[in-house]
N, C-alpha and C. Protein backbone atom coordinates (compact mmCIF):
# COMPACT_ATOMS: atom_id res chain seq x y z
N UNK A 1 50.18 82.23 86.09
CA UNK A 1 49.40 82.94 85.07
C UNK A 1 48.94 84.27 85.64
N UNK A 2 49.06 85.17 84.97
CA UNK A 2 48.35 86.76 85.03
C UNK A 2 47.03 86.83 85.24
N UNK A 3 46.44 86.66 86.14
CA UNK A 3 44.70 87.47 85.66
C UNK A 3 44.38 89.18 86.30
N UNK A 4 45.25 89.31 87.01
CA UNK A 4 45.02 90.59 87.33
C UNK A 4 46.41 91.97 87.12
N UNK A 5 45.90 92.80 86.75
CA UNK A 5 46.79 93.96 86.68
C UNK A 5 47.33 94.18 87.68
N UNK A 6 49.14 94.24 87.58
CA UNK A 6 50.00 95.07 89.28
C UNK A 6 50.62 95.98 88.52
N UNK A 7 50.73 96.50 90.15
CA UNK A 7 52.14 97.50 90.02
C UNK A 7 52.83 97.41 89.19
N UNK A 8 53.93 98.26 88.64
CA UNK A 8 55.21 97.82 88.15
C UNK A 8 56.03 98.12 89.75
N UNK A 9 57.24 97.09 89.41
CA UNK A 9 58.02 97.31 90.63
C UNK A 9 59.18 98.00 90.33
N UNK A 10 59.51 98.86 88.89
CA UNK A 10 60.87 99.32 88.04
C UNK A 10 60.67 99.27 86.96
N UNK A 11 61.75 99.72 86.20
CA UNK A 11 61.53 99.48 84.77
C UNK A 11 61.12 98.03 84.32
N UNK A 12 60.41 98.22 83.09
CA UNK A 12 59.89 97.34 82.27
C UNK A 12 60.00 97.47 80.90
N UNK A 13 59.82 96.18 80.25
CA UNK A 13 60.08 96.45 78.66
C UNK A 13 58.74 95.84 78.47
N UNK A 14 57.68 96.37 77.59
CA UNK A 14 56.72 95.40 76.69
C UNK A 14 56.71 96.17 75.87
N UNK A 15 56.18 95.31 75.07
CA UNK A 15 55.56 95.57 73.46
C UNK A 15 54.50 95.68 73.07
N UNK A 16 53.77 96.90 72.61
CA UNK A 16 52.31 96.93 72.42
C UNK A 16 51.84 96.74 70.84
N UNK A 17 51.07 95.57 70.64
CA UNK A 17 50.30 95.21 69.43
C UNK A 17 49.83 96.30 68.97
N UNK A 18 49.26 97.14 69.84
CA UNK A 18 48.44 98.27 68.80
C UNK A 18 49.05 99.68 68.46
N UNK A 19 50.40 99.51 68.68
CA UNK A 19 51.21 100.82 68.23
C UNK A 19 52.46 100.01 67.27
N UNK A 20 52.21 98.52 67.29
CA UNK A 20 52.50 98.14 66.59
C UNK A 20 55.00 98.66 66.46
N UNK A 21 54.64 98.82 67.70
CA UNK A 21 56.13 99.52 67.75
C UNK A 21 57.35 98.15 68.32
N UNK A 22 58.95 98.34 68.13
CA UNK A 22 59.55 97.81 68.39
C UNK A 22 59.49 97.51 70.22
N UNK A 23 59.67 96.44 70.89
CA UNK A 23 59.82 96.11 72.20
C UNK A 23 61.15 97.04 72.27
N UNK A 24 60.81 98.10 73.85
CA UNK A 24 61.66 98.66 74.20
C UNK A 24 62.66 98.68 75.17
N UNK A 25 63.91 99.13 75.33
CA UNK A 25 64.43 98.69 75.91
C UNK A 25 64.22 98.86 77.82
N UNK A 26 64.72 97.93 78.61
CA UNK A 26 64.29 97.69 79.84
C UNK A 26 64.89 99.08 80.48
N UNK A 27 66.42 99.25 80.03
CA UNK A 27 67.11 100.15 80.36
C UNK A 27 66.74 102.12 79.55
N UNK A 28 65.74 102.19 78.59
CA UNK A 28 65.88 102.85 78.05
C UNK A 28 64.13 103.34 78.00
N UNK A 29 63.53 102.46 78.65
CA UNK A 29 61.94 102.77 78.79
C UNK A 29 61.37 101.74 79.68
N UNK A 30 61.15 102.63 81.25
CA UNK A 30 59.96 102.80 82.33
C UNK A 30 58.24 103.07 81.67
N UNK A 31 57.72 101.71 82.66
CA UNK A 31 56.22 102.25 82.49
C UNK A 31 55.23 102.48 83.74
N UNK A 32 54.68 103.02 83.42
CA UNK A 32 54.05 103.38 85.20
C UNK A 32 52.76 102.81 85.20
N UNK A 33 51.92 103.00 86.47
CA UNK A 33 50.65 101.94 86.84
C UNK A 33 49.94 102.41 85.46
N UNK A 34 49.83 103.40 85.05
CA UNK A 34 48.42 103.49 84.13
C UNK A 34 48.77 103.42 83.06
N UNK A 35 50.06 103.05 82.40
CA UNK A 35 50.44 102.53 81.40
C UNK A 35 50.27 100.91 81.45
N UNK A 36 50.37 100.52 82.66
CA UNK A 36 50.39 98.86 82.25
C UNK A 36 48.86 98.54 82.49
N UNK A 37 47.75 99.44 82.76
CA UNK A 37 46.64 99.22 82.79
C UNK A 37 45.61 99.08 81.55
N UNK A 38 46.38 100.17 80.68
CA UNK A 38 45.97 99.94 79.20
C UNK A 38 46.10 98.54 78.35
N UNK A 39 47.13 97.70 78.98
CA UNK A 39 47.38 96.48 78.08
C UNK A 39 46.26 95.50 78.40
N UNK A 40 46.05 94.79 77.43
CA UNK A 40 44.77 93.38 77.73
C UNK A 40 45.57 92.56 78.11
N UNK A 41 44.56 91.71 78.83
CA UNK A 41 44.99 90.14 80.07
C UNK A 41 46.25 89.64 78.92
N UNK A 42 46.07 89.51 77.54
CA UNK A 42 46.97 88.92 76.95
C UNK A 42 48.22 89.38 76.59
N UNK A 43 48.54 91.06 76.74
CA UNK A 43 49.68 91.53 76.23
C UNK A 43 50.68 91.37 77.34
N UNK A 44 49.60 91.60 79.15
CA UNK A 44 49.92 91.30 79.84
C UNK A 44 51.30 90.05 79.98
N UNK A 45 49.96 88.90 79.89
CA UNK A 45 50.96 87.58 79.95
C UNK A 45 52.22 87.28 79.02
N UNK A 46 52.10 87.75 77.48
CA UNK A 46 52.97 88.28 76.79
C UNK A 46 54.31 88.69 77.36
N UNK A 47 53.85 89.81 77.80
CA UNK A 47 55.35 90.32 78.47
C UNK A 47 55.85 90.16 79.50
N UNK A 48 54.98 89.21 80.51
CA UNK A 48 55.37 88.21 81.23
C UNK A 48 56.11 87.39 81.45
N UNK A 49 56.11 86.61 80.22
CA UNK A 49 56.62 85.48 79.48
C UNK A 49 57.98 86.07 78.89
N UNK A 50 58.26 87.26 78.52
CA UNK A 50 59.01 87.80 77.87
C UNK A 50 60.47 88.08 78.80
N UNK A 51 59.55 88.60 79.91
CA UNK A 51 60.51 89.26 81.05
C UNK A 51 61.31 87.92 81.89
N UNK A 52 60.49 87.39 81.44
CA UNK A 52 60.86 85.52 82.18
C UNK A 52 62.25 84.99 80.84
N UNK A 53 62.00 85.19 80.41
CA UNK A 53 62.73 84.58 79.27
C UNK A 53 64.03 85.74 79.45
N UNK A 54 63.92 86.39 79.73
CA UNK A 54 65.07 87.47 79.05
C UNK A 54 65.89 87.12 80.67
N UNK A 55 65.11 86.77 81.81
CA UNK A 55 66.13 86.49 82.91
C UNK A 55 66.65 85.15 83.02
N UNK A 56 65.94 84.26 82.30
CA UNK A 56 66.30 83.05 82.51
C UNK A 56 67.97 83.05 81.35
N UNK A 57 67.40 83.88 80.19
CA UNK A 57 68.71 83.90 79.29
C UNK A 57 70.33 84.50 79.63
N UNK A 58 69.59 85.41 81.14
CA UNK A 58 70.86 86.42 81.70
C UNK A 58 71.16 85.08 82.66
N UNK A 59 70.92 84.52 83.01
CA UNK A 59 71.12 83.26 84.13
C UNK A 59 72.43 82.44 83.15
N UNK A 60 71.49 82.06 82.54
CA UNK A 60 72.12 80.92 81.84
C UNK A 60 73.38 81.37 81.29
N UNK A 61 73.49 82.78 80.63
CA UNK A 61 74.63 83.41 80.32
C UNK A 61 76.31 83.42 81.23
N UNK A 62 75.12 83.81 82.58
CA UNK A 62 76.09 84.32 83.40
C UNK A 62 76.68 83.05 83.88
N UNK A 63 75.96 82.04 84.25
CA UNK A 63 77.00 79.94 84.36
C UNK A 63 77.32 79.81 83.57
N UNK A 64 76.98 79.64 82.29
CA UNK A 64 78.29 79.44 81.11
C UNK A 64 79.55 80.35 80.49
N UNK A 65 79.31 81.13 80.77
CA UNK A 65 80.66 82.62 81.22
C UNK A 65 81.58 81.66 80.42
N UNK A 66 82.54 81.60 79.70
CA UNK A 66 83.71 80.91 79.52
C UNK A 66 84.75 81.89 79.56
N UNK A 67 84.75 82.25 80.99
CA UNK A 67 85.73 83.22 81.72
C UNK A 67 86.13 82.76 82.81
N UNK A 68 87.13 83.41 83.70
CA UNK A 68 87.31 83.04 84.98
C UNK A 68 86.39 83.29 85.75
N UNK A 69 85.21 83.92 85.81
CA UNK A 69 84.17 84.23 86.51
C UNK A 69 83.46 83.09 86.75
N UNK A 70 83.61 82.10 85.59
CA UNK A 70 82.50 81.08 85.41
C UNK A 70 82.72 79.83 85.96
N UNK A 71 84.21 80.06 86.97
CA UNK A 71 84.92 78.78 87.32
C UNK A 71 85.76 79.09 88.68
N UNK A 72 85.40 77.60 89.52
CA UNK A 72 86.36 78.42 90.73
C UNK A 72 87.95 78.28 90.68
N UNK A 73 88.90 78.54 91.55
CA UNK A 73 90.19 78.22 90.93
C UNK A 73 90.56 76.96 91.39
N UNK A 74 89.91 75.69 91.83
CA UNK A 74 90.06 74.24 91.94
C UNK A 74 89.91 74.14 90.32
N UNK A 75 88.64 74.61 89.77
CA UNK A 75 88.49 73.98 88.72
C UNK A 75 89.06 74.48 87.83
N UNK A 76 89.52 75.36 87.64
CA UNK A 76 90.67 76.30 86.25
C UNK A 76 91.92 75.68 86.59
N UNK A 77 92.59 75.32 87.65
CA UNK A 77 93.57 74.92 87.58
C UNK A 77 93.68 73.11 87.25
N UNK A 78 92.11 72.39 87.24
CA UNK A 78 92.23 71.41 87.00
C UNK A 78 92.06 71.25 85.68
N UNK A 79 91.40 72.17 84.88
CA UNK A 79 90.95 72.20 83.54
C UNK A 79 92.65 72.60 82.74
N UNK A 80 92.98 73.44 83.43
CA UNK A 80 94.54 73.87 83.01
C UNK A 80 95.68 72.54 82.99
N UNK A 81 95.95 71.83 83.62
CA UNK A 81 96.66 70.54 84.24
C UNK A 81 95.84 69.57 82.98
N UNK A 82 94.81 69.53 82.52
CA UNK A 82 93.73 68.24 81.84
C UNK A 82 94.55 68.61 80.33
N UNK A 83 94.44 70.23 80.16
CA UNK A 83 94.45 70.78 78.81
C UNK A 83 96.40 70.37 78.54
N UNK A 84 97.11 70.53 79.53
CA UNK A 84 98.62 70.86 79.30
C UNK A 84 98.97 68.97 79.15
N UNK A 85 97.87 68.01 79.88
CA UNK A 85 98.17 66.92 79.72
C UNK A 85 97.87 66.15 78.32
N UNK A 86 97.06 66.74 77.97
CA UNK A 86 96.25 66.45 76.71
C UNK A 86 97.58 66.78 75.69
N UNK A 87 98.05 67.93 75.67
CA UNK A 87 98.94 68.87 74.77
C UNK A 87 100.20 67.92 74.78
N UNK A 88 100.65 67.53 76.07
CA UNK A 88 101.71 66.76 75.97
C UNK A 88 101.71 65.56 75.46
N UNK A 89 101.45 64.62 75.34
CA UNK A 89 100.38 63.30 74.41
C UNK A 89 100.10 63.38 73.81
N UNK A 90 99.06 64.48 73.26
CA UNK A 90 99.16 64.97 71.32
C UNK A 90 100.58 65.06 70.73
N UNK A 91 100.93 65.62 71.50
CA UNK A 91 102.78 65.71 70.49
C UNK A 91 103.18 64.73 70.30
N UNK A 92 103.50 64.56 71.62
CA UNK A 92 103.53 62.58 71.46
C UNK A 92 103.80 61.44 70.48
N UNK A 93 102.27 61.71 70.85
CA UNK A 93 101.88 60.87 69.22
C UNK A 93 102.11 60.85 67.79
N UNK A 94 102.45 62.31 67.94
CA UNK A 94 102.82 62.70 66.42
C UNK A 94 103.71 62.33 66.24
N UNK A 95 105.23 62.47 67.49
CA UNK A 95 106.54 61.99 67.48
C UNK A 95 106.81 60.70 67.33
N UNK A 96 105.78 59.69 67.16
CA UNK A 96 106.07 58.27 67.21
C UNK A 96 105.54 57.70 66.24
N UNK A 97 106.25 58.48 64.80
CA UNK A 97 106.56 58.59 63.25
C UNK A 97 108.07 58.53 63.11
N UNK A 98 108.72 57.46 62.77
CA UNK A 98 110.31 57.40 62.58
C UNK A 98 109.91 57.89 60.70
N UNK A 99 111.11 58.78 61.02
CA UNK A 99 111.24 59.40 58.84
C UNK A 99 112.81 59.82 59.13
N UNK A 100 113.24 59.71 58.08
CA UNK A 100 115.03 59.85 58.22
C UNK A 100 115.31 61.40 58.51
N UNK A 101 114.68 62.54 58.51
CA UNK A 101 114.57 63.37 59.48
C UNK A 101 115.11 63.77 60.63
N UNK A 102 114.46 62.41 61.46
CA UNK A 102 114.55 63.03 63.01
C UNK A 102 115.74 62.46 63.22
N UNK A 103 116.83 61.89 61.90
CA UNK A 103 118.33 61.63 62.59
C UNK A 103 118.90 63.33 63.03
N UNK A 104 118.49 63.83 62.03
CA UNK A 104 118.96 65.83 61.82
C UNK A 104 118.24 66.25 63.04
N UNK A 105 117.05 65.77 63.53
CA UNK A 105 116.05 66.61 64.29
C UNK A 105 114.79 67.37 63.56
N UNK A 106 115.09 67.36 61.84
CA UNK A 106 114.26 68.21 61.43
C UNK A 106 112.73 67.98 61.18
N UNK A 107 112.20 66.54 61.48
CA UNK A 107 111.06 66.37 61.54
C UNK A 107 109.79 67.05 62.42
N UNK A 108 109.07 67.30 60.97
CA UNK A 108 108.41 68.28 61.91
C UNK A 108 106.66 67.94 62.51
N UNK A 109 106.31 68.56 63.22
CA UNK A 109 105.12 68.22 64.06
C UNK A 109 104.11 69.52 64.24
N UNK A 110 102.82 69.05 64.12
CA UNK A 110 101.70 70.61 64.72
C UNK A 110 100.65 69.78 65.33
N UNK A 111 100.12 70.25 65.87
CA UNK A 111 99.18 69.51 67.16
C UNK A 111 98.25 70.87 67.19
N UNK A 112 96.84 70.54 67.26
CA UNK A 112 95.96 70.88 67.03
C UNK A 112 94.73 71.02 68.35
N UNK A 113 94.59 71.96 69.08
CA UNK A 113 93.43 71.53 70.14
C UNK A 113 92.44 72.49 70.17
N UNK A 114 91.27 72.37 70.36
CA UNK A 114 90.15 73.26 70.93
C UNK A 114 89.80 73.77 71.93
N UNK A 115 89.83 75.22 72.57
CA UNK A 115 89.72 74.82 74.06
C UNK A 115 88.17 75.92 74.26
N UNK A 116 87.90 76.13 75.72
CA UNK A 116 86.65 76.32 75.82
C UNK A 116 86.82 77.56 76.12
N UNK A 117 87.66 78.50 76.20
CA UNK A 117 87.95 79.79 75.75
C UNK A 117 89.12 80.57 75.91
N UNK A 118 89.68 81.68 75.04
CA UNK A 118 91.14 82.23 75.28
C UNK A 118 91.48 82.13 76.52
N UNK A 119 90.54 82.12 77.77
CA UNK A 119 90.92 82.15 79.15
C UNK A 119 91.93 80.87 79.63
N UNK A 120 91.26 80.06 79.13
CA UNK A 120 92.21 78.86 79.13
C UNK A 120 93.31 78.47 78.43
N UNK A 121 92.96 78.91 77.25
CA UNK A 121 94.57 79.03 76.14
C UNK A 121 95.34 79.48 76.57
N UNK A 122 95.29 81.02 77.30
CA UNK A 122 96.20 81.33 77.93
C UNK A 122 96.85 81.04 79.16
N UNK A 123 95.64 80.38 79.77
CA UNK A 123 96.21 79.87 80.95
C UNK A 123 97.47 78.31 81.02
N UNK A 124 97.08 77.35 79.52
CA UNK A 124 97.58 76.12 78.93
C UNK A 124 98.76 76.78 78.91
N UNK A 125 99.36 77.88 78.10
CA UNK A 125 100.58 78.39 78.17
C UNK A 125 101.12 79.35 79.06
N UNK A 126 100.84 79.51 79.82
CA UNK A 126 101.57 80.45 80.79
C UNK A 126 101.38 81.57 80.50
N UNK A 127 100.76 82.53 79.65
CA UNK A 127 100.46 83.86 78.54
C UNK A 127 99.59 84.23 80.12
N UNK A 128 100.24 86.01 79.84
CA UNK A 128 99.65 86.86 80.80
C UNK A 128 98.51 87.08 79.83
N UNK A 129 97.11 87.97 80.72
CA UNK A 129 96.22 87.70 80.48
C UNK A 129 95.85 89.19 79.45
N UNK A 130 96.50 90.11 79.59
CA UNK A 130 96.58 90.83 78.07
C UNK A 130 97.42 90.40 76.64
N UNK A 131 98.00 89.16 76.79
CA UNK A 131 98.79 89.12 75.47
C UNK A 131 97.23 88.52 74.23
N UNK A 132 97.45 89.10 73.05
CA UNK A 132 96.45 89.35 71.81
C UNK A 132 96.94 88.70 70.63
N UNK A 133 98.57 88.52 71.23
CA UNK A 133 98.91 88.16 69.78
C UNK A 133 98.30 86.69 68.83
N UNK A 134 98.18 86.56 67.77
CA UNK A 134 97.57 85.08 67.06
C UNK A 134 98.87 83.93 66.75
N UNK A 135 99.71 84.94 66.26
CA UNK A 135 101.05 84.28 65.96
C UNK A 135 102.33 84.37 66.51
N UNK A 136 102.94 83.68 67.39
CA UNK A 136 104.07 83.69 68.04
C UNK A 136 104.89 82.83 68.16
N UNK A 137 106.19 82.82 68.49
CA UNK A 137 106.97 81.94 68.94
C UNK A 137 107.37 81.94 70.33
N UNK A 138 107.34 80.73 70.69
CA UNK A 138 107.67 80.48 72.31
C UNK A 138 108.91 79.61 72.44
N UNK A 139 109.92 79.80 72.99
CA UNK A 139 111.17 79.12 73.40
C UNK A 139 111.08 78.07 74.02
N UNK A 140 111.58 77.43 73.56
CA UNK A 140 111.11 75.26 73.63
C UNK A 140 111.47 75.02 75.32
N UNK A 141 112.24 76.17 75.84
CA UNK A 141 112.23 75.75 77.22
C UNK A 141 111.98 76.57 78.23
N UNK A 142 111.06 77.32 77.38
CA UNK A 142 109.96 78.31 78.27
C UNK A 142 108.86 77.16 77.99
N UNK A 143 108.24 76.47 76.87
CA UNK A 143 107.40 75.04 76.59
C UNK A 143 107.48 74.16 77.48
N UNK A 144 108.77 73.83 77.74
CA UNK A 144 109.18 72.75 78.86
C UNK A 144 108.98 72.75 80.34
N UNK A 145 109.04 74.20 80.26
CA UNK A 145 109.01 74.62 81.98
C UNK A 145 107.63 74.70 82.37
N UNK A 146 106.81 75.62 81.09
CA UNK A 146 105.16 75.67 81.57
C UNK A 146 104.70 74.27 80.94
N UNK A 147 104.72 73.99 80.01
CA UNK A 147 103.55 72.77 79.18
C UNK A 147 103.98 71.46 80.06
N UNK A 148 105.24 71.13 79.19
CA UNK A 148 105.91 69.57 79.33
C UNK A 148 107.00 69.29 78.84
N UNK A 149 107.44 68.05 78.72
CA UNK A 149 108.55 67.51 77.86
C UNK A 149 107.94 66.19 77.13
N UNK A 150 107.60 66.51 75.84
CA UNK A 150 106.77 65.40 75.17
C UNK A 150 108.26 64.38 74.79
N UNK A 151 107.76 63.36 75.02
CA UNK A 151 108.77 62.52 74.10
C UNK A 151 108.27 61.15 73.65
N UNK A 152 108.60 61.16 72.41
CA UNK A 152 108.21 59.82 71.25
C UNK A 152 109.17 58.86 71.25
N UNK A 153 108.76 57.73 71.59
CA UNK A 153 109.83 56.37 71.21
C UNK A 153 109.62 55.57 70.19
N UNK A 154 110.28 55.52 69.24
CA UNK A 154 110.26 54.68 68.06
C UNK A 154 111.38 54.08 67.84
N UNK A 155 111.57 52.82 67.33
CA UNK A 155 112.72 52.22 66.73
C UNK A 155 114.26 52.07 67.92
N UNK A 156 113.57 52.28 69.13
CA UNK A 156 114.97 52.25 70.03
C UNK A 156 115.35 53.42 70.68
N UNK A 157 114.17 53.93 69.84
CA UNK A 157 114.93 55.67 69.95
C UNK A 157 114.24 56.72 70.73
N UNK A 158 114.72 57.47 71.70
CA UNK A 158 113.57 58.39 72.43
C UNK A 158 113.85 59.68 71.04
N UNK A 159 112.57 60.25 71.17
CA UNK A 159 112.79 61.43 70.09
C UNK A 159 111.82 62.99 71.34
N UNK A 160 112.85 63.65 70.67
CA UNK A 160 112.03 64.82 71.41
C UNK A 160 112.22 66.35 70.60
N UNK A 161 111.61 67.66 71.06
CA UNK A 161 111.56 68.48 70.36
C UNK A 161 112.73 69.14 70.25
N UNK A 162 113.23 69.64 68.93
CA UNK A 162 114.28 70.07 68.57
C UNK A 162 114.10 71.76 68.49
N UNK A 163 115.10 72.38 67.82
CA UNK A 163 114.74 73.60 67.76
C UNK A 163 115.03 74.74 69.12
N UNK A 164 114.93 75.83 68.72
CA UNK A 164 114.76 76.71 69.72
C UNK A 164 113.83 77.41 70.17
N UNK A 165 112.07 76.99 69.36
CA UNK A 165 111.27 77.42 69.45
C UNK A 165 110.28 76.77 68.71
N UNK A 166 109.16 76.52 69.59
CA UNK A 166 108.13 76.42 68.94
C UNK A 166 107.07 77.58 68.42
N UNK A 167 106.45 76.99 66.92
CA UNK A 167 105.15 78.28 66.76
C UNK A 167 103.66 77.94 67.63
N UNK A 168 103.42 79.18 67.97
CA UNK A 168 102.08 79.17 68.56
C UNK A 168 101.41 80.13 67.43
N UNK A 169 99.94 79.30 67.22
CA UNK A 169 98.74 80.26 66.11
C UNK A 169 97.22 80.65 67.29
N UNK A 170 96.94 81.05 67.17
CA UNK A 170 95.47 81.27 68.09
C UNK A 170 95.11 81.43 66.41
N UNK A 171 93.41 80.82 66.81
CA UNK A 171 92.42 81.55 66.14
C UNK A 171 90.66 81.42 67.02
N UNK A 172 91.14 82.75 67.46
CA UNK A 172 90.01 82.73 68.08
C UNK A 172 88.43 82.64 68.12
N UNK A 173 88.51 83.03 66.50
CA UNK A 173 86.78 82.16 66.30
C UNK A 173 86.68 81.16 66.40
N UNK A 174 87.65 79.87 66.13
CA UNK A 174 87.28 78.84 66.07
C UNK A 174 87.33 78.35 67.84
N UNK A 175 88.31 78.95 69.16
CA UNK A 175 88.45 78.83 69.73
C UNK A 175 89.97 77.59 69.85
N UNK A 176 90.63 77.89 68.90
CA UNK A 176 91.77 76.49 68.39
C UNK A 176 93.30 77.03 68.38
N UNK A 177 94.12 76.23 69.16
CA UNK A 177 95.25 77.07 68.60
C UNK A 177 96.14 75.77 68.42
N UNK A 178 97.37 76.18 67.50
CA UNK A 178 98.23 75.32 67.07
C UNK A 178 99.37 75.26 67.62
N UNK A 179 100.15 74.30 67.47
CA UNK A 179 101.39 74.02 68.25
C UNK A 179 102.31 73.34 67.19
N UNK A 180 103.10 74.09 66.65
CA UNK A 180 104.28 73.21 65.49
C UNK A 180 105.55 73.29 65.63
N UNK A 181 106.20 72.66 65.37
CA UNK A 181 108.15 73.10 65.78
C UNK A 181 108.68 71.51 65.25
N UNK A 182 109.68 71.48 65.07
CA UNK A 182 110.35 70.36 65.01
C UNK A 182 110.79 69.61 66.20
N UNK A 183 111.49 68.13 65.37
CA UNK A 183 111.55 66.45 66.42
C UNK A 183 112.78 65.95 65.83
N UNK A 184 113.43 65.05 66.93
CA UNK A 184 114.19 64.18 66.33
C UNK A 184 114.79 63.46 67.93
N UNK A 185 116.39 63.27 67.02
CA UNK A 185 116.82 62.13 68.13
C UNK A 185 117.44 63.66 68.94
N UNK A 186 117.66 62.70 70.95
CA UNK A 186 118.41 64.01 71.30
C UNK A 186 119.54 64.19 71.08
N UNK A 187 120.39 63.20 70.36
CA UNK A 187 121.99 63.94 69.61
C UNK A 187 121.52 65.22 68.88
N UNK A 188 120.78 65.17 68.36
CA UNK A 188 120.58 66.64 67.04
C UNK A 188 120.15 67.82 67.62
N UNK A 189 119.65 67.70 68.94
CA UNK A 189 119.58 68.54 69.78
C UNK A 189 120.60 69.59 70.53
N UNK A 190 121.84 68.84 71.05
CA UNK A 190 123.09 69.00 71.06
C UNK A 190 124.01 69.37 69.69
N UNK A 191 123.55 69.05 68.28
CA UNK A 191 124.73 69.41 67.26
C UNK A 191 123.55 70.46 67.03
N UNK A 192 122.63 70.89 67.31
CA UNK A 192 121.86 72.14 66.75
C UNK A 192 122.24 73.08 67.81
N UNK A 193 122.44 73.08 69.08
CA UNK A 193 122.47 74.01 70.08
C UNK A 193 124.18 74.21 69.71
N UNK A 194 124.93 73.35 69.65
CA UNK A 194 126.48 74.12 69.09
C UNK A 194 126.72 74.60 67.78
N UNK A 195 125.52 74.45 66.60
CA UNK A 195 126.27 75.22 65.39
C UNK A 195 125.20 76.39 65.99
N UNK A 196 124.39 76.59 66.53
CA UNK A 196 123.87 78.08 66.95
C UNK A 196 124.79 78.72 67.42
N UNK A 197 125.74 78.14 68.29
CA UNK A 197 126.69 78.86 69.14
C UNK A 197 128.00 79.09 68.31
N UNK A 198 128.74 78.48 67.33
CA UNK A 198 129.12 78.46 66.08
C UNK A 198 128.63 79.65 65.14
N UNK A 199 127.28 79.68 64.88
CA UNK A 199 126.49 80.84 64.07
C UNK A 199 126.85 82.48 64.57
């Protein structure tokens, strides 16, 4: 608790009741000894309390960072490995839906995750750390090489992703991005990669 008037040791921000003015900024307004002498024991503690709060909020800011700043690289690369394991098992699951489809391969799949910020999205996919785009396509074995190789067994049957590409969506307010492309058996994999080559 305050009972006596100090120094200032640097800039300061308070707010004075009787000018009735906006609290100013720390960076944008210094007060000197005989300015903080004018305030009463209470405006005092006031901005005490104030200056306490505004560091405890830069604290707390700066540990929850949902940046690489906020994490060492044991733990980004374990959070990365958790997220790509998660991703591979969501598909998964989706794939272990038999529909007369996945005889063609054309059954299709989107998988849905939240993550705890673009830092990590991009890190889940291999994305250098300027790419912006929301909507893209990624080559199912550029997927394979960074993510995984999801595969669904149903009915006898291993099923896996077809296609030559999966879509990727970011949406970064929500912090969510999507993962959709088509499934089937791996024969259709093989008669899709030769009528491409055919095409």
């Amino acid at each position: 608790m305050i009972g006596t008037k100090r120094k200032a040791s640097g800039p300061v921000a308070v707010r004075s009741k009787r000018a009735g003015a906006s609290p100013p900024s720390p960076s944008t307004a210094s007060l000197t000894e005989d300015e903080l002498t004018k305030f009463t024991k209470a405006e005092l503690i006031q901005h005490a309390l104030t200056v306490q709060r505004q560091r405890d909020d830069a604290v707390l800011q700066r540990d929850n960072a949902p940046g690489p700043k906020a994490y060492s690289p044991e733990d980004l690369d374990d959070m990365m490995k958790q997220a790509r394991k998660m991703l591979v098992e969501g598909i998964e699951r989706l794939m272990m839906k038999w529909t007369p489809s996945c005889k063609t391969g054309t059954a299709r799949f989107t998988y849905e995750c939240q993550v705890s910020s673009p830092y990590i999205y991009k890190l889940v996919l291999g994305l250098p750390s300027g790419h912006n785009k929301k909507k893209f396509k990624m080559s199912v074995s550029d997927f394979h090489n960074t993510v995984g190789r999801p595969k669904g067994k149903v009915r006898h049957n291993v099923l896996v992703i077809t296609g030559s590409d999966v879509s990727v969506r970011w949406m970064p307010d929500e912090s969510i991005y999507k993962i959709s492309g088509t499934f089937g058996k791996p024969s259709s994999v093989r008669k899709f990669s030769i009528a491409m080559k055919l095409g």
